[in-house]
C-alpha atoms as a PDB file:
ATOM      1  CA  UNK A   1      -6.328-112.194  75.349  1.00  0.00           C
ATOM      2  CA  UNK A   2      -9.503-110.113  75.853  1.00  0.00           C
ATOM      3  CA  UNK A   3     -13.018-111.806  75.336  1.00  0.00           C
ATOM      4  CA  UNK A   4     -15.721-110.426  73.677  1.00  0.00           C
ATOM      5  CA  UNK A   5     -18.670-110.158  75.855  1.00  0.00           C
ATOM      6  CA  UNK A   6     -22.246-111.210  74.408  1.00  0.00           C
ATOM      7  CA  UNK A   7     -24.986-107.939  74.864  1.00  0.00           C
ATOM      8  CA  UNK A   8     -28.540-109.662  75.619  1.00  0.00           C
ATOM      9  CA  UNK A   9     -30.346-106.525  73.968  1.00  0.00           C
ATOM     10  CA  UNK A  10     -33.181-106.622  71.830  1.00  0.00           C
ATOM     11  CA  UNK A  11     -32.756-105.426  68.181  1.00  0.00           C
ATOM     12  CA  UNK A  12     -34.467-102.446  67.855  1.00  0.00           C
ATOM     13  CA  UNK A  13     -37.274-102.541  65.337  1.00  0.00           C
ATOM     14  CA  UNK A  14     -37.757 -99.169  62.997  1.00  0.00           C
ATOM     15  CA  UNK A  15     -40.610 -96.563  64.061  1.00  0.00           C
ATOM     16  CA  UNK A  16     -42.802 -96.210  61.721  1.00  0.00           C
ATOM     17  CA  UNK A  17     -42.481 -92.660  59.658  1.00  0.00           C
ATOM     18  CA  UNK A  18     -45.171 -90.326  61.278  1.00  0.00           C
ATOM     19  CA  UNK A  19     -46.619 -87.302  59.071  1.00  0.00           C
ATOM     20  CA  UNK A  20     -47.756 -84.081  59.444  1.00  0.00           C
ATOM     21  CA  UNK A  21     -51.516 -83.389  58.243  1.00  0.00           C
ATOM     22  CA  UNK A  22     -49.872 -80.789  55.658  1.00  0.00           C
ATOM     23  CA  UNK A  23     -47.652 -83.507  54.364  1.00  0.00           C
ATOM     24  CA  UNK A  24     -50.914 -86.480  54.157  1.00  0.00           C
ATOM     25  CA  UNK A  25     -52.682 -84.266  52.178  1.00  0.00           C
ATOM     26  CA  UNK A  26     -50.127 -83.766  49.184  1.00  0.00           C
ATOM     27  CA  UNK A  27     -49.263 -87.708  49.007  1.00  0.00           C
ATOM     28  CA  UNK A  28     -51.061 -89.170  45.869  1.00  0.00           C
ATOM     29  CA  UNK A  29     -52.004 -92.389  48.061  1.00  0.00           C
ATOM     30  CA  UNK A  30     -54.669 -90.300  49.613  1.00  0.00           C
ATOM     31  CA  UNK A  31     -55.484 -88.259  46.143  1.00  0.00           C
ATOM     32  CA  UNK A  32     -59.561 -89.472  46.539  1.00  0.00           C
ATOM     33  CA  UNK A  33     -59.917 -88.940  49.923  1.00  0.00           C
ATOM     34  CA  UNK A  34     -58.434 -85.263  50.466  1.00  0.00           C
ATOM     35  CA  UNK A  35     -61.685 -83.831  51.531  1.00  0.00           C
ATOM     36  CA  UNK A  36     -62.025 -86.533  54.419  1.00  0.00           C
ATOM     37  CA  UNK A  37     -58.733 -86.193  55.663  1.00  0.00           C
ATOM     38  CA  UNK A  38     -59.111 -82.335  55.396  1.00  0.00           C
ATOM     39  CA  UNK A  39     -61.827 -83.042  58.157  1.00  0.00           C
ATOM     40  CA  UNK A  40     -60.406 -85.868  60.271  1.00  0.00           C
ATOM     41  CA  UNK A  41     -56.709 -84.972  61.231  1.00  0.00           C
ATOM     42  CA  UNK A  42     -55.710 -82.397  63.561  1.00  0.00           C
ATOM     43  CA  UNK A  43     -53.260 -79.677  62.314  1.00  0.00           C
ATOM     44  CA  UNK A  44     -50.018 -80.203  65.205  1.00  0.00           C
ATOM     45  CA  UNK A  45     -50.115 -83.946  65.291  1.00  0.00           C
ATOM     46  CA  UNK A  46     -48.274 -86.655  63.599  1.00  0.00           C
ATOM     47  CA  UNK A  47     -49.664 -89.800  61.822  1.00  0.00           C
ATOM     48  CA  UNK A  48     -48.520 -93.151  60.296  1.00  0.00           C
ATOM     49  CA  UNK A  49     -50.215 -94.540  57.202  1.00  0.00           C
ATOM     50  CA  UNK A  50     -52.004 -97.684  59.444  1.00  0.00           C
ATOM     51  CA  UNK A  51     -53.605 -94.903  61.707  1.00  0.00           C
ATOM     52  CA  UNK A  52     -54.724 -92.347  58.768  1.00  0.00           C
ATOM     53  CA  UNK A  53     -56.140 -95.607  57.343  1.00  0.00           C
ATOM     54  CA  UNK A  54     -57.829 -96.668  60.738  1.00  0.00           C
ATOM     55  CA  UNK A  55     -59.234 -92.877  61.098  1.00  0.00           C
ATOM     56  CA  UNK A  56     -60.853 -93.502  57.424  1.00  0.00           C
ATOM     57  CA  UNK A  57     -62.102 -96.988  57.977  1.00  0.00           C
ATOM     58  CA  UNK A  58     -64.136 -96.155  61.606  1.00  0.00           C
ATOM     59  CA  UNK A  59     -65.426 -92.902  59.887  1.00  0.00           C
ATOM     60  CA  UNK A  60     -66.862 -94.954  56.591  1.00  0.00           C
ATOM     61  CA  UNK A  61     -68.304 -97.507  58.878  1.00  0.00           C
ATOM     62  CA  UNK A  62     -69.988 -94.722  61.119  1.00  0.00           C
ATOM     63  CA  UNK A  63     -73.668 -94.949  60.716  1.00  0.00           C
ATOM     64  CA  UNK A  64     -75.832 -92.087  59.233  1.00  0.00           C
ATOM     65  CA  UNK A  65     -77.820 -89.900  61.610  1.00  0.00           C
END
């Protein structure tokens, strides 16, 4: 009779879905702050929300030259 063996690997936890700046732009989550984004994200890379959101938070807290 065969035994199962137990595997001692981790479950793997889901990546969080990354987006193209194209793709930001056109979700209605960011509808007020199109102009901003426009400005902060670079064209070839690939974002999750919590980092568009950290991008937005560090630029509103920037101070005023």
């Amino acid at each position: 009779m065969a035994t199962r063996r137990k595997t001692t690997t981790e479950p793997k936890t889901p990546e969080a879905p990354s987006f193209t700046k194209e793709q930001l732009l056109t979700f209605d989550r960011y509808r007020e702050r199109r102009d901003l984004l426009g400005v902060l994200l670079e064209d070839e890379q690939r974002y999750t929300y919590d980092e568009v959101d950290a991008l937005m938070n560090d630029f509103m807290k920037g101070k005023v030259k």
